[in-house]
PDB file of N, CA and C in Angstrom:
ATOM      1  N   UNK A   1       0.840  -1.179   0.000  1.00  0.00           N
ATOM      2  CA  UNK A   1       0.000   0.000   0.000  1.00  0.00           C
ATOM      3  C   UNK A   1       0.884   1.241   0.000  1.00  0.00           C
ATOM      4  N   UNK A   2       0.504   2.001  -0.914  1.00  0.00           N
ATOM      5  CA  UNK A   2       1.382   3.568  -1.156  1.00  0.00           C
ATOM      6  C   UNK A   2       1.269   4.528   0.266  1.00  0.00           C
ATOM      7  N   UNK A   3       1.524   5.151   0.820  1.00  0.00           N
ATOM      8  CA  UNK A   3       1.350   6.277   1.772  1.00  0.00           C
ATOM      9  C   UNK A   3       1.380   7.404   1.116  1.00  0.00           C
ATOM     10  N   UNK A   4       0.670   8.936   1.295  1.00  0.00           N
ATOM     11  CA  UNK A   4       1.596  10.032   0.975  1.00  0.00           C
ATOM     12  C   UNK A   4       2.498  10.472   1.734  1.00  0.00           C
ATOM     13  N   UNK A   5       3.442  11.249   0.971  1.00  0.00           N
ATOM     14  CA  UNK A   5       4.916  11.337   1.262  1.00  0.00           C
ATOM     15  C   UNK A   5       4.304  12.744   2.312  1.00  0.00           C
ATOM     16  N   UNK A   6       3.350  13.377   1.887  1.00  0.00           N
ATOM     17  CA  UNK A   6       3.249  14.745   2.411  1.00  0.00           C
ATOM     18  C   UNK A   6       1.580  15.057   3.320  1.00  0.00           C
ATOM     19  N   UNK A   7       1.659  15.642   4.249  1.00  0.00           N
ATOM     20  CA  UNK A   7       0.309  15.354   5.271  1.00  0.00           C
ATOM     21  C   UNK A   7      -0.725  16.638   4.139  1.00  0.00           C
ATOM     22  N   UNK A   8      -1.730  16.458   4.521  1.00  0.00           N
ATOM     23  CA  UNK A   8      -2.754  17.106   3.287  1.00  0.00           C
ATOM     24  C   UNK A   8      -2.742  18.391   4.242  1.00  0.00           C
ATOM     25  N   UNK A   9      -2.955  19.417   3.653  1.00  0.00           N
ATOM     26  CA  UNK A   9      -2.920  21.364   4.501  1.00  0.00           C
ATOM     27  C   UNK A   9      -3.935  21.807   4.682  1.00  0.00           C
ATOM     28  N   UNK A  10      -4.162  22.572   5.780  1.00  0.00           N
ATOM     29  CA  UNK A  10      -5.095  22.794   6.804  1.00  0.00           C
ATOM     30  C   UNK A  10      -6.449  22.693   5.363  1.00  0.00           C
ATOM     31  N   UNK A  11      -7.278  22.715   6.108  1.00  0.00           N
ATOM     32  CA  UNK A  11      -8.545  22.241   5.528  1.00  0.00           C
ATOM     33  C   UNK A  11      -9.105  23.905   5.501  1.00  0.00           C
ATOM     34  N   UNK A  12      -9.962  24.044   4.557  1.00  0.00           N
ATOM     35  CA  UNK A  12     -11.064  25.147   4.316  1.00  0.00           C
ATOM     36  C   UNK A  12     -12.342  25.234   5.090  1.00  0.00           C
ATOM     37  N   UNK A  13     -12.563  26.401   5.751  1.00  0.00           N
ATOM     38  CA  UNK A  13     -13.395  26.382   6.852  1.00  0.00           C
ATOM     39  C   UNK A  13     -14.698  26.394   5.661  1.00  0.00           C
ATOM     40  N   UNK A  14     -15.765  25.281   7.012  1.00  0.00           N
ATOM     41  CA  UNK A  14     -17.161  25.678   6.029  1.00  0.00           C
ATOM     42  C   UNK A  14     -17.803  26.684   6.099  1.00  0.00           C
ATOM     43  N   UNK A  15     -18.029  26.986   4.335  1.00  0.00           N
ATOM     44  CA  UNK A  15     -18.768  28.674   4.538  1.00  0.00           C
ATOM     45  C   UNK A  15     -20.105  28.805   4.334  1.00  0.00           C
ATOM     46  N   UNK A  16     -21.255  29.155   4.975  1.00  0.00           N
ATOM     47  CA  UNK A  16     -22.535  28.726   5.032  1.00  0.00           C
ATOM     48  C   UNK A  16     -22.469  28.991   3.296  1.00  0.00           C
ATOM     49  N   UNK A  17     -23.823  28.681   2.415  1.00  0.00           N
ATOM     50  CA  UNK A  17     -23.958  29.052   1.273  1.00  0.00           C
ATOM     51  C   UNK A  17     -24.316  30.215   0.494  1.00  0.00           C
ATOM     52  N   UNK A  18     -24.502  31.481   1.481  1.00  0.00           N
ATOM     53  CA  UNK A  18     -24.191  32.538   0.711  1.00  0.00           C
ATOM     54  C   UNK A  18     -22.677  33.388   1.341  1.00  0.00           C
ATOM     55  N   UNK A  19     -22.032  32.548   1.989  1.00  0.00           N
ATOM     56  CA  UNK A  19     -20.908  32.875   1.942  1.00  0.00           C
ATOM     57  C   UNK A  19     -19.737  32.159   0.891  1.00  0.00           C
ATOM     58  N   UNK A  20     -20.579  30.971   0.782  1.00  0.00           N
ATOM     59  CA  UNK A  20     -20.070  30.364  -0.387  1.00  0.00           C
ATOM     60  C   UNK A  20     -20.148  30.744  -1.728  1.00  0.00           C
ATOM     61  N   UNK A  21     -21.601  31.882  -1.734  1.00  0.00           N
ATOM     62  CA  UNK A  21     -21.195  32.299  -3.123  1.00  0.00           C
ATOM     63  C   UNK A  21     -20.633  33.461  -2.872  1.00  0.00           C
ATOM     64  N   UNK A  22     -20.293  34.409  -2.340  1.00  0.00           N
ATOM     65  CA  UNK A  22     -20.171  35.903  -2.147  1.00  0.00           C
ATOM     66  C   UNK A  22     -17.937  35.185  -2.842  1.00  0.00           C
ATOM     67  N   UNK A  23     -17.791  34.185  -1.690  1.00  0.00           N
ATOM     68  CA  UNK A  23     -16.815  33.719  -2.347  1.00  0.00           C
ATOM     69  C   UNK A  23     -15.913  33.060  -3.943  1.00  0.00           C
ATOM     70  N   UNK A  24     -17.273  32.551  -4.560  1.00  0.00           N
ATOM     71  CA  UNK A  24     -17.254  32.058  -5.215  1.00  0.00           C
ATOM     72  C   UNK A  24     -17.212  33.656  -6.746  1.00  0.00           C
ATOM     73  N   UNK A  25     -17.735  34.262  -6.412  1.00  0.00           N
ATOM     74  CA  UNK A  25     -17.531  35.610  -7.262  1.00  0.00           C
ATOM     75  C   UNK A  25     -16.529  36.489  -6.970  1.00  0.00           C
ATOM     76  N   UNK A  26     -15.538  36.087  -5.358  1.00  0.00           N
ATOM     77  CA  UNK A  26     -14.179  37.019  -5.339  1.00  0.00           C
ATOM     78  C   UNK A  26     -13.379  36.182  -5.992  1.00  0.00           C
ATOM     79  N   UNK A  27     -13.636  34.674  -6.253  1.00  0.00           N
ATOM     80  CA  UNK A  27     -12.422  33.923  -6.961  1.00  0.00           C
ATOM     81  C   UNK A  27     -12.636  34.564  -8.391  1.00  0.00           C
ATOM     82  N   UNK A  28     -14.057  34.280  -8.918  1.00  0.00           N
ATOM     83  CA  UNK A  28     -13.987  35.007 -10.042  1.00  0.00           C
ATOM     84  C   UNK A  28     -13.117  35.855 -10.585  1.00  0.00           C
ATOM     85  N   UNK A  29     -13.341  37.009  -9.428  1.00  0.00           N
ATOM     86  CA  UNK A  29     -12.818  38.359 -10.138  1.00  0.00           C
ATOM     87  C   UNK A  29     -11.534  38.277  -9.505  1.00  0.00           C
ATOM     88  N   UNK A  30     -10.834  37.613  -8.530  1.00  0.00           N
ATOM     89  CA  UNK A  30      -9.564  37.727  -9.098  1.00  0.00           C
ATOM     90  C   UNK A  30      -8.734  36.865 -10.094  1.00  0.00           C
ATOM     91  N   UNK A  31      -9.767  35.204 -10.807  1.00  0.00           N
ATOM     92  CA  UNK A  31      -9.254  35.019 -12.112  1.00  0.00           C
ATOM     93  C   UNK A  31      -9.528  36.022 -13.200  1.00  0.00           C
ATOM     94  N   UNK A  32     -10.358  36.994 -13.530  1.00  0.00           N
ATOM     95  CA  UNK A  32     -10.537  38.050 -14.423  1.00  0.00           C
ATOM     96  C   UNK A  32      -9.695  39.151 -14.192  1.00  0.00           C
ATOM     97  N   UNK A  33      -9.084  39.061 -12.776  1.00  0.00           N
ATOM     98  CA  UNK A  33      -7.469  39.966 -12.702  1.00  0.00           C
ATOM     99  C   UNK A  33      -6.605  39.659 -12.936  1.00  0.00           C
ATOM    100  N   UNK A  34      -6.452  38.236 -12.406  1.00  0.00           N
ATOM    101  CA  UNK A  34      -5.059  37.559 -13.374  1.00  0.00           C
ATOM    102  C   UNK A  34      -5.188  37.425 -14.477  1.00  0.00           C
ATOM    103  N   UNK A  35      -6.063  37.364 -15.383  1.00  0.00           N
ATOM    104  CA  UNK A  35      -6.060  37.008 -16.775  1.00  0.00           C
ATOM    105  C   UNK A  35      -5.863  38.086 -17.580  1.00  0.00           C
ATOM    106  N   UNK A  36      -6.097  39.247 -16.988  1.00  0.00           N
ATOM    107  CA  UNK A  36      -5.984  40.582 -17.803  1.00  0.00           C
ATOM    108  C   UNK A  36      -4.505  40.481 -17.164  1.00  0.00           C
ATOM    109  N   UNK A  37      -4.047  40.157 -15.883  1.00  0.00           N
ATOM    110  CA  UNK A  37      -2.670  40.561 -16.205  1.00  0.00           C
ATOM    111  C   UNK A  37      -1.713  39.705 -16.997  1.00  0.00           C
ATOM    112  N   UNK A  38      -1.964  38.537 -17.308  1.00  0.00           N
ATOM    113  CA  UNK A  38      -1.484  37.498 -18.119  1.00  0.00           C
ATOM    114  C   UNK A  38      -1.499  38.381 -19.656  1.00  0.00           C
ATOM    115  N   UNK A  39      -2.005  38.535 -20.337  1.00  0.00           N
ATOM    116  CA  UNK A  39      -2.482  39.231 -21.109  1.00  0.00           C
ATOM    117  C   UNK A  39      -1.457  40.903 -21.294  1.00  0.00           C
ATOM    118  N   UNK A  40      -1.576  41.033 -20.410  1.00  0.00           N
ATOM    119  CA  UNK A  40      -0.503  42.355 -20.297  1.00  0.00           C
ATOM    120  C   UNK A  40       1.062  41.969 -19.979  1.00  0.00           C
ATOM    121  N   UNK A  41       1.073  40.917 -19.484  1.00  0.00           N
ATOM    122  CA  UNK A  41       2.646  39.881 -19.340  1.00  0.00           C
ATOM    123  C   UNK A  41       2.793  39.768 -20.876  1.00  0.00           C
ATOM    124  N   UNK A  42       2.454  39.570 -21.599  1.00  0.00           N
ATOM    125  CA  UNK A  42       2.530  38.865 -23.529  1.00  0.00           C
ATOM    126  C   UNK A  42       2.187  37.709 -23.197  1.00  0.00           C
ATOM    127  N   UNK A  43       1.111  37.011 -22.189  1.00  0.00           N
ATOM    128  CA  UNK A  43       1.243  35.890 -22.881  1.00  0.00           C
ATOM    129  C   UNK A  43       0.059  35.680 -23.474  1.00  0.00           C
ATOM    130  N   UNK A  44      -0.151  35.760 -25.129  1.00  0.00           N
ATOM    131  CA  UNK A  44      -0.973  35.588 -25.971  1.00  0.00           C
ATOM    132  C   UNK A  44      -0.443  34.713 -27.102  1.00  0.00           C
ATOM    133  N   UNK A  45      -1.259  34.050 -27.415  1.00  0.00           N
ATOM    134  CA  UNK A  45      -1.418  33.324 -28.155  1.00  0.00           C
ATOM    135  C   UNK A  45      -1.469  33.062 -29.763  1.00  0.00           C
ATOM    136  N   UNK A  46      -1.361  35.251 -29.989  1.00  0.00           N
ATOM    137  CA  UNK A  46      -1.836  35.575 -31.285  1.00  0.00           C
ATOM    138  C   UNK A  46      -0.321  35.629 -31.821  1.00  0.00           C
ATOM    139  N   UNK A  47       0.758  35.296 -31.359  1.00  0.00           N
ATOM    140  CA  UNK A  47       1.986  35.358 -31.926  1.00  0.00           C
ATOM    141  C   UNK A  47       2.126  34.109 -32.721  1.00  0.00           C
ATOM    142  N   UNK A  48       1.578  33.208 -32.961  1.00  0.00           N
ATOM    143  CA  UNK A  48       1.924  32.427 -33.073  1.00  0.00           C
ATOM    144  C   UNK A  48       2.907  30.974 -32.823  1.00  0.00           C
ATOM    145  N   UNK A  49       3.127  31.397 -31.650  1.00  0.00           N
ATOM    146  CA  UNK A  49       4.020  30.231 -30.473  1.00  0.00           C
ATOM    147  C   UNK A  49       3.545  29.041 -30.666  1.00  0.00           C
ATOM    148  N   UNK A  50       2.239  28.821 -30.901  1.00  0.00           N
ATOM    149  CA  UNK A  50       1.289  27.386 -31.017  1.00  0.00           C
ATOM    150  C   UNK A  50       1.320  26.520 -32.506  1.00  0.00           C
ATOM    151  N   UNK A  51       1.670  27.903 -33.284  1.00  0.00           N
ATOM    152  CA  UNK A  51       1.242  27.626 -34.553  1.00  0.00           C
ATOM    153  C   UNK A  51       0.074  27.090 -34.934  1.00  0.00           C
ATOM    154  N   UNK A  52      -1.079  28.214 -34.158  1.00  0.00           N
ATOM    155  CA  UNK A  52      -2.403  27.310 -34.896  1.00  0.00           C
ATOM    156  C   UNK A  52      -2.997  28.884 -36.096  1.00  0.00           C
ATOM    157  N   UNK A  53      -2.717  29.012 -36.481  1.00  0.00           N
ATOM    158  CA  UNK A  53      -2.599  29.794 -37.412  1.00  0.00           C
ATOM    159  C   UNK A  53      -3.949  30.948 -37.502  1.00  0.00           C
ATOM    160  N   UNK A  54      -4.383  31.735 -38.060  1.00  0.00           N
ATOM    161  CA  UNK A  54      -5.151  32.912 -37.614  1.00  0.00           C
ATOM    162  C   UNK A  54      -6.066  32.421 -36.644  1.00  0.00           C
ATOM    163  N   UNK A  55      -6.980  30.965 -36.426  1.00  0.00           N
ATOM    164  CA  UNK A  55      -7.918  30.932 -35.021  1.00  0.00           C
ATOM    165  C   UNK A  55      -7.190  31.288 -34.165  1.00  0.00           C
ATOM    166  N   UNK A  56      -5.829  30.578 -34.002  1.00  0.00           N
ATOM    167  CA  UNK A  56      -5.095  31.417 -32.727  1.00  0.00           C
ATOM    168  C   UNK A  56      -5.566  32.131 -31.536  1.00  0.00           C
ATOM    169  N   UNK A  57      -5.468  33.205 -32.720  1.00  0.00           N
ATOM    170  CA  UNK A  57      -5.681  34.004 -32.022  1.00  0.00           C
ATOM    171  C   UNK A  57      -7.566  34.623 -31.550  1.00  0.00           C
ATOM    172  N   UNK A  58      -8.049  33.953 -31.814  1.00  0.00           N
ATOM    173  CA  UNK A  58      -9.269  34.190 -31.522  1.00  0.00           C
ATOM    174  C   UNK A  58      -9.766  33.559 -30.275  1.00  0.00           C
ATOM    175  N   UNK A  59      -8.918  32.499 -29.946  1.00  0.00           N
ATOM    176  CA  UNK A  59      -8.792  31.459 -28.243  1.00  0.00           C
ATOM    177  C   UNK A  59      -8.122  31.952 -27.607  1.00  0.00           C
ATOM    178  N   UNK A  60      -7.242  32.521 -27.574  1.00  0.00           N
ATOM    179  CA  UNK A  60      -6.009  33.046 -26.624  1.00  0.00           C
ATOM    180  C   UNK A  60      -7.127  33.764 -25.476  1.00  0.00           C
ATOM    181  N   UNK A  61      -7.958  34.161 -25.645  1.00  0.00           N
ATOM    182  CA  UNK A  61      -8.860  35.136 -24.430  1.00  0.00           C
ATOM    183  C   UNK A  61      -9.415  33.752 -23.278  1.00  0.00           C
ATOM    184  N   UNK A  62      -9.645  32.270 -24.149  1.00  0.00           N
ATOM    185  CA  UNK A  62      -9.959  31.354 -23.589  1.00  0.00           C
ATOM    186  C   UNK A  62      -8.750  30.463 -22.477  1.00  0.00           C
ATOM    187  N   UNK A  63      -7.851  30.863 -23.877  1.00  0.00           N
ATOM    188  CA  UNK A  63      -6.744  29.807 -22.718  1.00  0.00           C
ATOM    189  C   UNK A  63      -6.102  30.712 -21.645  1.00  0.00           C
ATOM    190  N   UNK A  64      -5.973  32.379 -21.516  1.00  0.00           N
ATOM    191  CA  UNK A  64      -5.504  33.236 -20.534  1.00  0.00           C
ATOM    192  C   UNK A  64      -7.009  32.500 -19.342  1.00  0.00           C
ATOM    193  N   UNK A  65      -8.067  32.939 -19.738  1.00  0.00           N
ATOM    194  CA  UNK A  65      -9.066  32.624 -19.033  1.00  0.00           C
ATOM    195  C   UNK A  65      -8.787  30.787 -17.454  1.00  0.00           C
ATOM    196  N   UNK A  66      -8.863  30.227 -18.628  1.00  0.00           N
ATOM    197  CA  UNK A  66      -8.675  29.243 -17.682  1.00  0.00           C
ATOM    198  C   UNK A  66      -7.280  28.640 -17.016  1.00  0.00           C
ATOM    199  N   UNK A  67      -6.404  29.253 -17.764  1.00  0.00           N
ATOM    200  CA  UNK A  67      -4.869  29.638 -17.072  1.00  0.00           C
ATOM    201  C   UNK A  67      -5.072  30.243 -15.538  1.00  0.00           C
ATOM    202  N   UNK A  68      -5.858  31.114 -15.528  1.00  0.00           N
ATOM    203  CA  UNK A  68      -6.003  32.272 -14.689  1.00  0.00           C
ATOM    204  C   UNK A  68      -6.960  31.507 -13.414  1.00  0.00           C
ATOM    205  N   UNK A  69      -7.964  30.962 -14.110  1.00  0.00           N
ATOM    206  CA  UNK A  69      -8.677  30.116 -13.096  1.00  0.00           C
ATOM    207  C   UNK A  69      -7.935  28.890 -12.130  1.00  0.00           C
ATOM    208  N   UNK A  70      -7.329  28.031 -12.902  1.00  0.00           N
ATOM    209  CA  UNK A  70      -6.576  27.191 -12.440  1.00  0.00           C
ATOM    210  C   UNK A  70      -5.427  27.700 -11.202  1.00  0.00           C
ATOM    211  N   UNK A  71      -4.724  28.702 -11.817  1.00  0.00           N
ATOM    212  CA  UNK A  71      -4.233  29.944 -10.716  1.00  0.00           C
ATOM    213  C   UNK A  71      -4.551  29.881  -9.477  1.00  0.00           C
ATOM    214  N   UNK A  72      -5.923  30.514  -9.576  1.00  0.00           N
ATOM    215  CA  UNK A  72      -6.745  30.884  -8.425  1.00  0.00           C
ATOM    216  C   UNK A  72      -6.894  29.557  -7.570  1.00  0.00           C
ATOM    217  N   UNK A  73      -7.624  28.795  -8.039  1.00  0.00           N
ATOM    218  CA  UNK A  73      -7.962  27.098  -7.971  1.00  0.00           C
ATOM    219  C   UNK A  73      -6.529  26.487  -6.520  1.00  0.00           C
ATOM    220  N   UNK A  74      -5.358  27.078  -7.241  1.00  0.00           N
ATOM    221  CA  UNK A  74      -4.278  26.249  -6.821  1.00  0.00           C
ATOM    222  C   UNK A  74      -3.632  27.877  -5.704  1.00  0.00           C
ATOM    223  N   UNK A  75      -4.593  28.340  -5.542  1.00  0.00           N
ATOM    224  CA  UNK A  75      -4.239  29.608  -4.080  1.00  0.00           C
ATOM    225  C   UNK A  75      -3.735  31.197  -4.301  1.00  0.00           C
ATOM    226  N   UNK A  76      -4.063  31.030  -5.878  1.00  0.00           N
ATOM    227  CA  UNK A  76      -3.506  32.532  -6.305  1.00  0.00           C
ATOM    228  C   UNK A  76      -3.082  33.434  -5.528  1.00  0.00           C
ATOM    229  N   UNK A  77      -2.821  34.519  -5.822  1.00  0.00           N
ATOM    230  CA  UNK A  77      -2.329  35.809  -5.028  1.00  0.00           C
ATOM    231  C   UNK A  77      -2.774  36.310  -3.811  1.00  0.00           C
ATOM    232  N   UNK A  78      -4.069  35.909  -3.347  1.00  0.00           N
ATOM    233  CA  UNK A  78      -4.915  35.785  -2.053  1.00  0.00           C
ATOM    234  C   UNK A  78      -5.832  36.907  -2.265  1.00  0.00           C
ATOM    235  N   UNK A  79      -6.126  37.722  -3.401  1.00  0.00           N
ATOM    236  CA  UNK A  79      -6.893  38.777  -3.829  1.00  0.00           C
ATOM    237  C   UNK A  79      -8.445  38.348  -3.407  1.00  0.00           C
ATOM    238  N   UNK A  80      -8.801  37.067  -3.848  1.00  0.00           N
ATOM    239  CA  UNK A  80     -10.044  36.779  -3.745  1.00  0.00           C
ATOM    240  C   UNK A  80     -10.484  36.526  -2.243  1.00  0.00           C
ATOM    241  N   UNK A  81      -9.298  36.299  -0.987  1.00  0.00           N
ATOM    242  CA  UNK A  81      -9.562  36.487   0.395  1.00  0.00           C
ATOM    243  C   UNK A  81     -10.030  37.778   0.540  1.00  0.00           C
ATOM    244  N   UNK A  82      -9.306  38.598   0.522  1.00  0.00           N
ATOM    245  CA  UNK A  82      -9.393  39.807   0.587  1.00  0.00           C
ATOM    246  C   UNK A  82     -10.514  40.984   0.215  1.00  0.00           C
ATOM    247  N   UNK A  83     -10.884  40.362  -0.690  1.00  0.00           N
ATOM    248  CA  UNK A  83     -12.366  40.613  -2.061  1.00  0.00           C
ATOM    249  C   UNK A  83     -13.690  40.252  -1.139  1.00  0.00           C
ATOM    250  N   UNK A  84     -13.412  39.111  -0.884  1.00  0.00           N
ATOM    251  CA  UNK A  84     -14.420  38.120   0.082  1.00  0.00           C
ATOM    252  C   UNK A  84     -14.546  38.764   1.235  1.00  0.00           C
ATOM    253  N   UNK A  85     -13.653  39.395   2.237  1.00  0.00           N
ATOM    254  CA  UNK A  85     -13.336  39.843   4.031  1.00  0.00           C
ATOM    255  C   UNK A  85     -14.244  41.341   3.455  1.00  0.00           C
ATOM    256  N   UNK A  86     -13.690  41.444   2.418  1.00  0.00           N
ATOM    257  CA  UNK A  86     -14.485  43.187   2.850  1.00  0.00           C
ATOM    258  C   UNK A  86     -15.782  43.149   1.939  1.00  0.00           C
ATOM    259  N   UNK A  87     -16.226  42.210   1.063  1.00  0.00           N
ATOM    260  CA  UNK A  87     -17.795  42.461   0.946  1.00  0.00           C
ATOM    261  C   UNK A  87     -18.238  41.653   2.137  1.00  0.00           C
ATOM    262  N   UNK A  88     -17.939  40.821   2.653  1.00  0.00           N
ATOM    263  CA  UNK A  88     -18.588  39.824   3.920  1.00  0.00           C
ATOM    264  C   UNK A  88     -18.859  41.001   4.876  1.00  0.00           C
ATOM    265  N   UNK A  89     -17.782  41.764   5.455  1.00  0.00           N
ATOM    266  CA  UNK A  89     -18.108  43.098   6.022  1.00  0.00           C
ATOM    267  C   UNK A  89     -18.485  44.360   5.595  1.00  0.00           C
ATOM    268  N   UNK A  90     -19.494  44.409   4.632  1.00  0.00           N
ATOM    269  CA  UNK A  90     -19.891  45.379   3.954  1.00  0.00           C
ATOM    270  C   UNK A  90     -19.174  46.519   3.285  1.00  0.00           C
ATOM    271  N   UNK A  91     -18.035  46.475   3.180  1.00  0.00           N
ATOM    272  CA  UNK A  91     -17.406  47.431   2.893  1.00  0.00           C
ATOM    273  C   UNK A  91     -16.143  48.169   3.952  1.00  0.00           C
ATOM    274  N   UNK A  92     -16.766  48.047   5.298  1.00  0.00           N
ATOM    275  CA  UNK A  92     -16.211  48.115   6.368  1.00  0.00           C
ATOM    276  C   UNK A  92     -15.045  48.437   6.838  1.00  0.00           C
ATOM    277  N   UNK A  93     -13.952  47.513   6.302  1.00  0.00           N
ATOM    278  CA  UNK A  93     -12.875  47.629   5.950  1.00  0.00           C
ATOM    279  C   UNK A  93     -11.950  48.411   5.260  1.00  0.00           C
ATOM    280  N   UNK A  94     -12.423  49.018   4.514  1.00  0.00           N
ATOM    281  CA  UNK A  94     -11.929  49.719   2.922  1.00  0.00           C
ATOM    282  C   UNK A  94     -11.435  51.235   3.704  1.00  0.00           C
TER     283      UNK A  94
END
């Protein structure tokens, strides 16, 4: 039988379900921040790096997109904590 090599990290507190979505729209918008900044990094697609030739560039908005999500997914920049603490407290914070 395999073991993991590494103990699994602290667990995610449960968030009733409209804290779950209030959350679920700060991840959003900070994958729609990383992706515009991906995007402003060069990484597009319309250069032709892929070589998929003029569609190319018509996906590149798709693959920054879920680049950006996956990001977030795996603990991004912590923008979407932050996004989340101060609409949860109405503004409060700011």
């Amino acid at each position: 039988m395999l073991r993991p090599t590494m103990s699994p990290g602290p667990r995610a507190p449960v968030l009733s379900p409209q804290d779950a979505k209030l959350f679920a729209k700060a991840k959003a918008l900070e994958a729609g921040f990383l992706s515009e900044m991906l995007k402003e990094a060069g990484l597009q697609a319309d250069d032709g790096a892929f070589g998929g030739g003029i569609g190319e560039a018509q996906f590149a908005s798709f693959l920054r997109a879920e680049q950006s999500k996956a990001m977030v997914d795996a603990g991004g920049i912590g923008l979407a904590e932050v996004i989340f603490e101060s609409l949860k407290n109405g503004g409060q914070d700011a």
